[in-house]
PDB file of N, CA and C in Angstrom:
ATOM      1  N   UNK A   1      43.179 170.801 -33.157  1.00  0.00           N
ATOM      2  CA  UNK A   1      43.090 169.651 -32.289  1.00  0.00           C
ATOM      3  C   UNK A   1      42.623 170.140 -30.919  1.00  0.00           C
ATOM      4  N   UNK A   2      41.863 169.328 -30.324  1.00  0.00           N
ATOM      5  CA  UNK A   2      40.933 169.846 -29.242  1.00  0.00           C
ATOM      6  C   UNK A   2      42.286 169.626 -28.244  1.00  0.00           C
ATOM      7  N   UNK A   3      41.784 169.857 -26.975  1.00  0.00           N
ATOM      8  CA  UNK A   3      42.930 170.286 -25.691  1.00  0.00           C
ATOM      9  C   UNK A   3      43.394 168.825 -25.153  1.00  0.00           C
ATOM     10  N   UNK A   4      42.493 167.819 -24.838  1.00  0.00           N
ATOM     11  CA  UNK A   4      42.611 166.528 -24.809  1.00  0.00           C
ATOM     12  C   UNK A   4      43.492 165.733 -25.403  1.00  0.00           C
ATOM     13  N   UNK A   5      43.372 165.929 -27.026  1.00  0.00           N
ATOM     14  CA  UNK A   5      43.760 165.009 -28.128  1.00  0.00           C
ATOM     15  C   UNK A   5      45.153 165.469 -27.767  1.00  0.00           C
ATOM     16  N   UNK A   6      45.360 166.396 -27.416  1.00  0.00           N
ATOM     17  CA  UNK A   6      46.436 167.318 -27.308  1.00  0.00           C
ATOM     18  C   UNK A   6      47.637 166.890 -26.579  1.00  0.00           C
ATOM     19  N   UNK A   7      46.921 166.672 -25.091  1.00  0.00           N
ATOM     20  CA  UNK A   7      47.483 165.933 -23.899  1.00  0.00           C
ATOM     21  C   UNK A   7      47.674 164.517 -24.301  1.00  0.00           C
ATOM     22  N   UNK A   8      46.777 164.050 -24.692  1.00  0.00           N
ATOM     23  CA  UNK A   8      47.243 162.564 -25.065  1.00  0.00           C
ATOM     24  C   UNK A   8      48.576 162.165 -26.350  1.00  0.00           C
ATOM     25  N   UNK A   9      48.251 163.035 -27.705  1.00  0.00           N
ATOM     26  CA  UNK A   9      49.688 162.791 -28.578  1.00  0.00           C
ATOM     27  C   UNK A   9      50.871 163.585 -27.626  1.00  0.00           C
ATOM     28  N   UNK A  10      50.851 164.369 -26.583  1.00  0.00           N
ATOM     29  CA  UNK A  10      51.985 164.604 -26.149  1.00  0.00           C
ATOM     30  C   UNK A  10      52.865 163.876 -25.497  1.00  0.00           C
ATOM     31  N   UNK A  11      51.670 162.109 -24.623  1.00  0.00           N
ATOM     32  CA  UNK A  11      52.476 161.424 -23.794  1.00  0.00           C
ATOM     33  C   UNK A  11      53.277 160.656 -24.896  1.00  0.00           C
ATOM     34  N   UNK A  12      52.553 160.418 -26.350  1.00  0.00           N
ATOM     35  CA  UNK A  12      53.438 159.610 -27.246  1.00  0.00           C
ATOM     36  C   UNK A  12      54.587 160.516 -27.683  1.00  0.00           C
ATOM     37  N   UNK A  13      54.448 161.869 -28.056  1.00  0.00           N
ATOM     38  CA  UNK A  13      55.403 162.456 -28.679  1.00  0.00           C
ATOM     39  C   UNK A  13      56.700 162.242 -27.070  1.00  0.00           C
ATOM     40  N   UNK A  14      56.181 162.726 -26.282  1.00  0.00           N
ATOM     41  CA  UNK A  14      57.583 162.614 -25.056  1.00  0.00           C
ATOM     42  C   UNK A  14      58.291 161.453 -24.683  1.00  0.00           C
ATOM     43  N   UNK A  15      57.225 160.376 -24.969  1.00  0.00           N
ATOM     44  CA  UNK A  15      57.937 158.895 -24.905  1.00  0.00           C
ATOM     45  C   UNK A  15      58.661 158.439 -25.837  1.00  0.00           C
ATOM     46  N   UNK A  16      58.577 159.136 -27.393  1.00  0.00           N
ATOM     47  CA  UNK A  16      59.165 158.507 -28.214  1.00  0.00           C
ATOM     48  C   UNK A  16      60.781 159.318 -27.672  1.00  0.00           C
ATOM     49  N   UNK A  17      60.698 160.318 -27.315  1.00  0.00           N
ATOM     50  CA  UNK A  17      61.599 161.574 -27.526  1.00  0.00           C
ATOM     51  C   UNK A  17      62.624 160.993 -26.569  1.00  0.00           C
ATOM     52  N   UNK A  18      62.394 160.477 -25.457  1.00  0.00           N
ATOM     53  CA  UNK A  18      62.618 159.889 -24.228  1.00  0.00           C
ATOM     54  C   UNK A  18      63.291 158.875 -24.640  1.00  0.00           C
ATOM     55  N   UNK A  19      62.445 157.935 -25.505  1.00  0.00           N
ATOM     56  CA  UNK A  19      63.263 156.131 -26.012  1.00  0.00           C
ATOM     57  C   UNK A  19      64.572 156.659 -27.202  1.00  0.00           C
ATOM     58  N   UNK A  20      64.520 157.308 -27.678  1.00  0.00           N
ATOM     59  CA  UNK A  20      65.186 158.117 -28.859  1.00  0.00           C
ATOM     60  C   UNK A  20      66.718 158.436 -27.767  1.00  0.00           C
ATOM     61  N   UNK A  21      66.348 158.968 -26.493  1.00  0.00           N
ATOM     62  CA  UNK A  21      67.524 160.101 -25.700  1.00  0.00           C
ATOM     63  C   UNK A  21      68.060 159.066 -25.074  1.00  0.00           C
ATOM     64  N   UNK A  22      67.435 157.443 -24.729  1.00  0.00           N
ATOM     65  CA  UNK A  22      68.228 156.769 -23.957  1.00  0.00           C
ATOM     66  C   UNK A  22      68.519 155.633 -25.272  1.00  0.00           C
ATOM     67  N   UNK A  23      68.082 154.932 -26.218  1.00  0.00           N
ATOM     68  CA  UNK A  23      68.675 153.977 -26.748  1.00  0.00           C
ATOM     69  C   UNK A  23      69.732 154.246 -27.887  1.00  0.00           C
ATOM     70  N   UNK A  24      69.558 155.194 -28.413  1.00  0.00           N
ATOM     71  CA  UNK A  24      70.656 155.710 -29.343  1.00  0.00           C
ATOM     72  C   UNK A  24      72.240 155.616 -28.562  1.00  0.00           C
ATOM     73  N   UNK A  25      72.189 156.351 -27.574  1.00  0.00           N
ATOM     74  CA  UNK A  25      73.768 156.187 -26.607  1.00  0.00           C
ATOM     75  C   UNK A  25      74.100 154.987 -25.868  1.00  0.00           C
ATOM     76  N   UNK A  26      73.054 154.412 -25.438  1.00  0.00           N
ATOM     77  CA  UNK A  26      72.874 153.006 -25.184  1.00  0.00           C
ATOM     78  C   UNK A  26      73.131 152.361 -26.304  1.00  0.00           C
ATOM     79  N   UNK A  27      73.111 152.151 -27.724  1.00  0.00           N
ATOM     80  CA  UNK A  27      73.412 151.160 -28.594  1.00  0.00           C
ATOM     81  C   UNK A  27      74.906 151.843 -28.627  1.00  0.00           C
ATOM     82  N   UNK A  28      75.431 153.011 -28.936  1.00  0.00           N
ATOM     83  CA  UNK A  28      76.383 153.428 -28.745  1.00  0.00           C
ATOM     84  C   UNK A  28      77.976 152.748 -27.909  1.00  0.00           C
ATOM     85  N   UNK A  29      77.172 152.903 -26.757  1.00  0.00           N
ATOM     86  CA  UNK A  29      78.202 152.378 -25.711  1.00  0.00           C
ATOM     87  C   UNK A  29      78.299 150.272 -25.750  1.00  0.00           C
ATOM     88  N   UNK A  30      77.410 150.123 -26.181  1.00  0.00           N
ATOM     89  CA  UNK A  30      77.430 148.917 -26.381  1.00  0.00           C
ATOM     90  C   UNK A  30      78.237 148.135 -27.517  1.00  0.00           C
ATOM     91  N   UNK A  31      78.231 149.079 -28.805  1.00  0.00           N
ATOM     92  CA  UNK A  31      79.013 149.017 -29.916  1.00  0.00           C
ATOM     93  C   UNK A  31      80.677 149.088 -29.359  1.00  0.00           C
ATOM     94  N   UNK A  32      81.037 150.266 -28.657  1.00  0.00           N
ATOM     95  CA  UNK A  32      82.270 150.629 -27.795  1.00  0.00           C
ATOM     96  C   UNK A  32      82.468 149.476 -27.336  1.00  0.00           C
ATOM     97  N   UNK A  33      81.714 148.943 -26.718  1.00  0.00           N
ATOM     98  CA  UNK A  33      82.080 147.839 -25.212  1.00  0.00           C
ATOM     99  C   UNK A  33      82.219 146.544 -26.260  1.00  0.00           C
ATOM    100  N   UNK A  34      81.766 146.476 -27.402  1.00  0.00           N
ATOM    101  CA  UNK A  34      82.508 144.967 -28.433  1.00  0.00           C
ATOM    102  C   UNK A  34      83.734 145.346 -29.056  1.00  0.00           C
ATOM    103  N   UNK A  35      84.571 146.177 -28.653  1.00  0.00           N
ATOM    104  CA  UNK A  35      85.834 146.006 -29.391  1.00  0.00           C
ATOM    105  C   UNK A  35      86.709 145.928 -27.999  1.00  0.00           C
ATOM    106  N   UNK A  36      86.237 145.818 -26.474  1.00  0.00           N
ATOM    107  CA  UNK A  36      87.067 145.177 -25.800  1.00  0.00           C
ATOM    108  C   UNK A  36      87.301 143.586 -25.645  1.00  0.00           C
ATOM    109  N   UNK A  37      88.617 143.664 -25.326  1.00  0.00           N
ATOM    110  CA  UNK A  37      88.967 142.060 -25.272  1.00  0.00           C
ATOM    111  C   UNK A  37      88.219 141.215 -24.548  1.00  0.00           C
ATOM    112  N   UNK A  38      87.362 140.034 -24.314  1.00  0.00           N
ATOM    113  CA  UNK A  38      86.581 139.543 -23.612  1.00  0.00           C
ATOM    114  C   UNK A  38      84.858 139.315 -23.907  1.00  0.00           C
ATOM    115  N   UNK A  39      84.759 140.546 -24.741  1.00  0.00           N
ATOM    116  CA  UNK A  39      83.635 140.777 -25.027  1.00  0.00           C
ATOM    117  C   UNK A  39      83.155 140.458 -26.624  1.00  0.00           C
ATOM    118  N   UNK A  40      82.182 139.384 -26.518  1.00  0.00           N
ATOM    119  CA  UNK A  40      81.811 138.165 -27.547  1.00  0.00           C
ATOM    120  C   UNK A  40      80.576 139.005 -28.378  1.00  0.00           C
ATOM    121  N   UNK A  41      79.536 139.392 -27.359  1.00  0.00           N
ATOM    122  CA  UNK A  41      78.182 139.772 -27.304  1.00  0.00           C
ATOM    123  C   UNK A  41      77.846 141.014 -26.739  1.00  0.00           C
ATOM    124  N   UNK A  42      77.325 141.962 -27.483  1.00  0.00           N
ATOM    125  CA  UNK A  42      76.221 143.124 -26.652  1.00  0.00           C
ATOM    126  C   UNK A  42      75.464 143.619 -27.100  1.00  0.00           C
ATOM    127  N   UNK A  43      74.138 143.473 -27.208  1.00  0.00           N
ATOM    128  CA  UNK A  43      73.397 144.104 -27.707  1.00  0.00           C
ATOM    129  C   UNK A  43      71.975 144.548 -26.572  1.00  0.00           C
ATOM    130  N   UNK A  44      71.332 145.094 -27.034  1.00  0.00           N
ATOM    131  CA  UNK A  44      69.908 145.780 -26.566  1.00  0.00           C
ATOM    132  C   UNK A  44      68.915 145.642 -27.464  1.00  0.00           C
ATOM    133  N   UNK A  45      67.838 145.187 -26.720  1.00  0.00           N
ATOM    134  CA  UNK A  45      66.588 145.008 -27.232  1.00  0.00           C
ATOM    135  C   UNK A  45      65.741 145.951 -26.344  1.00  0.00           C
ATOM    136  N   UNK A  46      64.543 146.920 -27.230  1.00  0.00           N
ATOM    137  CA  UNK A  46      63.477 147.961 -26.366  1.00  0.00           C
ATOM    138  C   UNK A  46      62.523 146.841 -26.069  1.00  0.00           C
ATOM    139  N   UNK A  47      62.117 145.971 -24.902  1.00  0.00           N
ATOM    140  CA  UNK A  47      60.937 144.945 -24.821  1.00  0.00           C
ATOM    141  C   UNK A  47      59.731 145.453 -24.487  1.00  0.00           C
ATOM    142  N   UNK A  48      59.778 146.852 -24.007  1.00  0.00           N
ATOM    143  CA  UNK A  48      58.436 147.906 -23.670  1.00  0.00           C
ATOM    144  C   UNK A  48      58.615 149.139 -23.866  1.00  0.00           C
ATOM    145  N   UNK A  49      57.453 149.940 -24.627  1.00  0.00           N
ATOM    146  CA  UNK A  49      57.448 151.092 -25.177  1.00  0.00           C
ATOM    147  C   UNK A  49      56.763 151.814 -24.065  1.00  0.00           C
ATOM    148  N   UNK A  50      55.917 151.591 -22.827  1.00  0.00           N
ATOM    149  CA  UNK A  50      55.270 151.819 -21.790  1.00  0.00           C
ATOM    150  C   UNK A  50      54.917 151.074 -20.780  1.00  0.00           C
ATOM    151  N   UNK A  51      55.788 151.001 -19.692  1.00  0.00           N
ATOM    152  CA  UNK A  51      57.150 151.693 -19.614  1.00  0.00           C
ATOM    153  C   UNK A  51      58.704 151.589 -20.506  1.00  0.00           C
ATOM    154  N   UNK A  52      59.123 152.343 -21.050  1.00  0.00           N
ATOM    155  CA  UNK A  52      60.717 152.314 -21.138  1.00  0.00           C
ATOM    156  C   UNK A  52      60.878 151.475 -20.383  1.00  0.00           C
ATOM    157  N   UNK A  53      61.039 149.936 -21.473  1.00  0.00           N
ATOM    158  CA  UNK A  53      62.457 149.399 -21.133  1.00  0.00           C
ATOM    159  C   UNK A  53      63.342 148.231 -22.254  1.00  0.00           C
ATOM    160  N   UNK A  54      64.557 148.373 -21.524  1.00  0.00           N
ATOM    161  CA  UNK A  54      65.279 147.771 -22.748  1.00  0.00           C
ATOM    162  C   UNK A  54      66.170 146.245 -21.774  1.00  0.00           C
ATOM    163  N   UNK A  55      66.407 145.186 -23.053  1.00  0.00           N
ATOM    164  CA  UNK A  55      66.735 144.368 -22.198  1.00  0.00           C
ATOM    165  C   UNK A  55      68.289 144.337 -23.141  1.00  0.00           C
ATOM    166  N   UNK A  56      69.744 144.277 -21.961  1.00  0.00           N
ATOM    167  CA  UNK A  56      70.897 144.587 -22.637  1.00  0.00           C
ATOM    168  C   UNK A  56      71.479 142.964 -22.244  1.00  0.00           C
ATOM    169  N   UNK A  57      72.105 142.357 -23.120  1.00  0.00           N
ATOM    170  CA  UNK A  57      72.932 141.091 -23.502  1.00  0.00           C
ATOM    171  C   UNK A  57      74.266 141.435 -23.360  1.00  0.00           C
ATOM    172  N   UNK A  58      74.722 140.888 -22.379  1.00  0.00           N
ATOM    173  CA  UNK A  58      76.815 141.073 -22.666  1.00  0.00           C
ATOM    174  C   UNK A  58      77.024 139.289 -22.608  1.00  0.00           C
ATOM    175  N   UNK A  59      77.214 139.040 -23.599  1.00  0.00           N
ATOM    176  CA  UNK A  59      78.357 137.528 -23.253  1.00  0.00           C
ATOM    177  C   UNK A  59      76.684 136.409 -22.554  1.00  0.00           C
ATOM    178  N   UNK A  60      75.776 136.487 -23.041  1.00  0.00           N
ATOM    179  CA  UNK A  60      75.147 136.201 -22.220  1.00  0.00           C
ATOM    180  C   UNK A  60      74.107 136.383 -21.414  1.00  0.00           C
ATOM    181  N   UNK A  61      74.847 137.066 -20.455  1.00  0.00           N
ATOM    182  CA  UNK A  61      74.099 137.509 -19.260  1.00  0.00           C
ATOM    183  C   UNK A  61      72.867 138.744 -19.570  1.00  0.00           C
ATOM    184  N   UNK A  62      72.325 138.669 -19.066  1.00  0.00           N
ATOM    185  CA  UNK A  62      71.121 139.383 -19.414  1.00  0.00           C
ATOM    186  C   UNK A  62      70.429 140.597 -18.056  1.00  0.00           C
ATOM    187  N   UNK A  63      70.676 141.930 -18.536  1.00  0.00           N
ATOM    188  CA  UNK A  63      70.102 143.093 -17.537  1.00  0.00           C
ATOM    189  C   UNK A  63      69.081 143.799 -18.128  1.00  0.00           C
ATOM    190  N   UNK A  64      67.580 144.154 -17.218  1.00  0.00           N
ATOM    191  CA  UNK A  64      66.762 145.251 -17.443  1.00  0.00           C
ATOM    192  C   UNK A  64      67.429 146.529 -17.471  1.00  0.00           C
ATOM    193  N   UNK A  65      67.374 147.623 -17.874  1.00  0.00           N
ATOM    194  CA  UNK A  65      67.490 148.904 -17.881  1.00  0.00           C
ATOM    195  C   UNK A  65      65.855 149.735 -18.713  1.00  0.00           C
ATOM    196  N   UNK A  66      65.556 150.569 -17.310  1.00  0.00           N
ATOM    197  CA  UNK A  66      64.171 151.240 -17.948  1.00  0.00           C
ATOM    198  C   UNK A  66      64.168 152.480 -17.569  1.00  0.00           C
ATOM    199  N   UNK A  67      63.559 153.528 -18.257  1.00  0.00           N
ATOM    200  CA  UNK A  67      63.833 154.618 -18.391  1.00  0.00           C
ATOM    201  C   UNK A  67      63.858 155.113 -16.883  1.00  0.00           C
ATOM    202  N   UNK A  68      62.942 154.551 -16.251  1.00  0.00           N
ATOM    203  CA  UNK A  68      62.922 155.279 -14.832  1.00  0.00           C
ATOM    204  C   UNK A  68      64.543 155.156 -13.915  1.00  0.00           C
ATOM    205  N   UNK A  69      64.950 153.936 -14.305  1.00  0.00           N
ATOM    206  CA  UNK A  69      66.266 153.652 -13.844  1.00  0.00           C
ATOM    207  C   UNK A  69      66.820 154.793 -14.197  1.00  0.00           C
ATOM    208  N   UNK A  70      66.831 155.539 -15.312  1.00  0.00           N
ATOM    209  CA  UNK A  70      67.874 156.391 -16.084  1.00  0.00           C
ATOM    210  C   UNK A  70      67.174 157.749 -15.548  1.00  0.00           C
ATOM    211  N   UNK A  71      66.336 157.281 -14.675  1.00  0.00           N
ATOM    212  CA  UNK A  71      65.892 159.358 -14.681  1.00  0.00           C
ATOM    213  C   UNK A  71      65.904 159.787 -13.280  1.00  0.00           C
ATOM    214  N   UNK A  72      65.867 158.334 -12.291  1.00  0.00           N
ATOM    215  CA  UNK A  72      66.149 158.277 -10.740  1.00  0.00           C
ATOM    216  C   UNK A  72      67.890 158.351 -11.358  1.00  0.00           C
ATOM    217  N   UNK A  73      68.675 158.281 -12.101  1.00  0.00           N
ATOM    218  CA  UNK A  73      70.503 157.986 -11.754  1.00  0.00           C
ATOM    219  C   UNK A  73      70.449 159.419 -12.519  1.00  0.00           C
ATOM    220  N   UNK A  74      69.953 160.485 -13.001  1.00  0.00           N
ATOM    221  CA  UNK A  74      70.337 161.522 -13.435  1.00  0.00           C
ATOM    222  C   UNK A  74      69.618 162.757 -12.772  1.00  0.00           C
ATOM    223  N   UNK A  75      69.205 162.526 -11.352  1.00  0.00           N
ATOM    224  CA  UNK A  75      68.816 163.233 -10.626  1.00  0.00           C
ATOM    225  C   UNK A  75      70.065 163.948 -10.018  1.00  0.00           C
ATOM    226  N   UNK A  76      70.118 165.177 -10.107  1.00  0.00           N
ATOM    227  CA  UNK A  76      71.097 166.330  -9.185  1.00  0.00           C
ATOM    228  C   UNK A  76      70.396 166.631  -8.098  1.00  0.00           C
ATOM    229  N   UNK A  77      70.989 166.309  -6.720  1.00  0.00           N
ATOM    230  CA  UNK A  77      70.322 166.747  -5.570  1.00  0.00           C
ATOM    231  C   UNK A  77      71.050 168.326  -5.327  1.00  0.00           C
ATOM    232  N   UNK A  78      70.306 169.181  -4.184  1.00  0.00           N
ATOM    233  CA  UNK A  78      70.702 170.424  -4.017  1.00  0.00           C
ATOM    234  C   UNK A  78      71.668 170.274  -2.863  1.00  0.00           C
ATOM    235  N   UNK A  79      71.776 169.273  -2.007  1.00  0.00           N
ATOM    236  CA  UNK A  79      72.151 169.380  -0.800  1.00  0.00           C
ATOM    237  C   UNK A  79      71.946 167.750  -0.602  1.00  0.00           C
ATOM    238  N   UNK A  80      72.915 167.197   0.299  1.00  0.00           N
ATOM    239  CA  UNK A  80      72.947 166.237   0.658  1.00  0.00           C
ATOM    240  C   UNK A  80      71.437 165.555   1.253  1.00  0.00           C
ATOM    241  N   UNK A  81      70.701 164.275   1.455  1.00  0.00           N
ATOM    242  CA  UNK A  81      69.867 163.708   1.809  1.00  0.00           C
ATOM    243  C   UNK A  81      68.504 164.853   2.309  1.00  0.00           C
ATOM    244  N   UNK A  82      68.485 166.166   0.973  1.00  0.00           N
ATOM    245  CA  UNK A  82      67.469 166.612   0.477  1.00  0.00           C
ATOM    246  C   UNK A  82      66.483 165.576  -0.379  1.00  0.00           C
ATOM    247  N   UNK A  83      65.304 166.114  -0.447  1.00  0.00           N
ATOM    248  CA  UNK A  83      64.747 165.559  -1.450  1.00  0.00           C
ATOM    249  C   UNK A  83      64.232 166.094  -2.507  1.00  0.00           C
ATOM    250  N   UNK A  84      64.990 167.259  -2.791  1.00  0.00           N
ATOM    251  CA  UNK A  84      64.567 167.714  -4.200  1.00  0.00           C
ATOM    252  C   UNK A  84      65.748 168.126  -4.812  1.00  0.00           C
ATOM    253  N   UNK A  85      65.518 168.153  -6.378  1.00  0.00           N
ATOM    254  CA  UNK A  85      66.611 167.902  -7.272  1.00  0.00           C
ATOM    255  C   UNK A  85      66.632 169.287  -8.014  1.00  0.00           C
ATOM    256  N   UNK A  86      67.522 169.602  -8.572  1.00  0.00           N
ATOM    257  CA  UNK A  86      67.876 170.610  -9.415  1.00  0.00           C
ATOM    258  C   UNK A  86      67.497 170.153 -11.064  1.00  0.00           C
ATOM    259  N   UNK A  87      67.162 171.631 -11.768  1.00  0.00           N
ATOM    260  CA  UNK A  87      66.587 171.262 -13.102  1.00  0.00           C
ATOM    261  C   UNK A  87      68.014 170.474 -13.632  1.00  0.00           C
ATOM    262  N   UNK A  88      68.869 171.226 -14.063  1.00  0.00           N
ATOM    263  CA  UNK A  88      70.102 170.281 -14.749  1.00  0.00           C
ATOM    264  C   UNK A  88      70.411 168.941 -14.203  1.00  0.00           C
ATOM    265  N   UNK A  89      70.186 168.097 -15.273  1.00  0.00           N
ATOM    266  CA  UNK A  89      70.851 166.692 -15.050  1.00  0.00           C
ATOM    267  C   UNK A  89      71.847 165.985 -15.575  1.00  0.00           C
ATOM    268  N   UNK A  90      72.362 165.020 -14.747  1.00  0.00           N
ATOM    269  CA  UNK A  90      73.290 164.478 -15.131  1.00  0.00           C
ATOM    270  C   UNK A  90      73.374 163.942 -16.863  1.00  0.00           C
ATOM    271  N   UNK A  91      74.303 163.630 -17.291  1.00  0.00           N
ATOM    272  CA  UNK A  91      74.403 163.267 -18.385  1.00  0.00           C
ATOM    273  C   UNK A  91      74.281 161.434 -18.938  1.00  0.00           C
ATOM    274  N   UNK A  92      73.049 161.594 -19.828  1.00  0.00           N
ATOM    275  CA  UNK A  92      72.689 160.308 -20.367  1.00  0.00           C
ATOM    276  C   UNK A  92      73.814 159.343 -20.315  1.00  0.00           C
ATOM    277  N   UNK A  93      74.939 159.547 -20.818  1.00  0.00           N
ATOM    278  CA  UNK A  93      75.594 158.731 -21.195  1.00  0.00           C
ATOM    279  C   UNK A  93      76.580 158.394 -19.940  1.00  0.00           C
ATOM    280  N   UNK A  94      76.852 159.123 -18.752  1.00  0.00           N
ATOM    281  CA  UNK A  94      77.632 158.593 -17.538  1.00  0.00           C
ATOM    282  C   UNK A  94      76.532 158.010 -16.347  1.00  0.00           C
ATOM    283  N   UNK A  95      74.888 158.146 -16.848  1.00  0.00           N
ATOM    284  CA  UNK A  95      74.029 157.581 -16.176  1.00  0.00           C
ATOM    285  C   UNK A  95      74.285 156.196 -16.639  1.00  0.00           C
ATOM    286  N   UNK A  96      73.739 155.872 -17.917  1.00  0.00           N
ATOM    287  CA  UNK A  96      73.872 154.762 -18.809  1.00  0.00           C
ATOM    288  C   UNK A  96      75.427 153.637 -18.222  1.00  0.00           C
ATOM    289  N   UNK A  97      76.742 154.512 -18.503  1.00  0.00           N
ATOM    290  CA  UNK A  97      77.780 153.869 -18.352  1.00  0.00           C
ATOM    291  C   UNK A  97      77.682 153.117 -16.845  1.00  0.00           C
ATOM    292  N   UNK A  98      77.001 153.832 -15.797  1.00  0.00           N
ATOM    293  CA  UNK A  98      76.984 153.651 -14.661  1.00  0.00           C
ATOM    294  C   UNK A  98      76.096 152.524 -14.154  1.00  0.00           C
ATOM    295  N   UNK A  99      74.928 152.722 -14.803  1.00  0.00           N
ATOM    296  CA  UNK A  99      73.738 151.345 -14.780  1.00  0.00           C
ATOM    297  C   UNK A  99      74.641 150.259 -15.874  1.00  0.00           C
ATOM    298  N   UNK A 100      75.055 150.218 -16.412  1.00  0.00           N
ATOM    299  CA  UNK A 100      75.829 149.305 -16.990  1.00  0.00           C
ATOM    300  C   UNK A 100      76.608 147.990 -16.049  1.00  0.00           C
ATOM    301  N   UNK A 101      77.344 149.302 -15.273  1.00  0.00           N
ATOM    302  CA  UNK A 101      78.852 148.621 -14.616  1.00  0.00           C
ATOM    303  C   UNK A 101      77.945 147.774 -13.472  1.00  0.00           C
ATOM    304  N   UNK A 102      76.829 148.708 -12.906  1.00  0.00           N
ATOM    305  CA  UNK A 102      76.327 147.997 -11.800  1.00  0.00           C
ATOM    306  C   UNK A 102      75.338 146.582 -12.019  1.00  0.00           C
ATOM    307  N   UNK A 103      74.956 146.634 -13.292  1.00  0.00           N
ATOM    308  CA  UNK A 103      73.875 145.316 -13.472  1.00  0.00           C
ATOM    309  C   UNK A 103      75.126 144.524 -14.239  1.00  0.00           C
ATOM    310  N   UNK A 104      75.998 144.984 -14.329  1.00  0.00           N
ATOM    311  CA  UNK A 104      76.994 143.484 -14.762  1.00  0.00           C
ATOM    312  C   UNK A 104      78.591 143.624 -14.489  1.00  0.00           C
ATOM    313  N   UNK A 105      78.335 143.444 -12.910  1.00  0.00           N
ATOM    314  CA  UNK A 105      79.481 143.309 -12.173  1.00  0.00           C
ATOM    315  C   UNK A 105      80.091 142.141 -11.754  1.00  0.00           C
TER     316      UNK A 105
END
């Protein structure tokens, strides 16, 4: 495969890899969040494959969550109101829990 073709199946292979790392724990936590009391409805729908994004249902109410959301909330800064981040990031699933609480407060 020429160098091109190359670059291009890589943006699909990383996007799938990407929708794979955020909706799996995302359906996850959503499954969790229907065996509390109160909670009727939750599910997630992916409505765009480019950009990442998914649209999440509680009871109703209806929140975007898109990958960029999830990759600006799993940024490690080095130092306070720096602007560059450290390779290790936060973890999918306390990013996720966190965009959760805040789009349906």
């Amino acid at each position: 495969m020429s160098e091109w073709a190359k670059k291009i199946a890589g943006v699909f292979i990383n996007n799938e890899t990407r929708r794979t790392e955020i909706q799996q724990p995302l359906s996850e936590l959503l499954i969790e969040l229907k065996s509390e009391q109160g909670i009727r409805e939750a599910s997630v729908e992916l409505v765009s494959e480019f950009p990442l994004v998914w649209n999440v249902i509680i009871n109703g109410k209806q929140a975007k969550i898109s990958e960029e959301d999830v990759a600006l909330a799993q940024r490690l800064y080095d130092e306070p109101y720096e602007k560059t981040f450290t390779d290790p990031k936060r973890d999918v699933n306390d990013v996720l829990k966190e965009l959760l609480m805040n789009r349906f407060k």
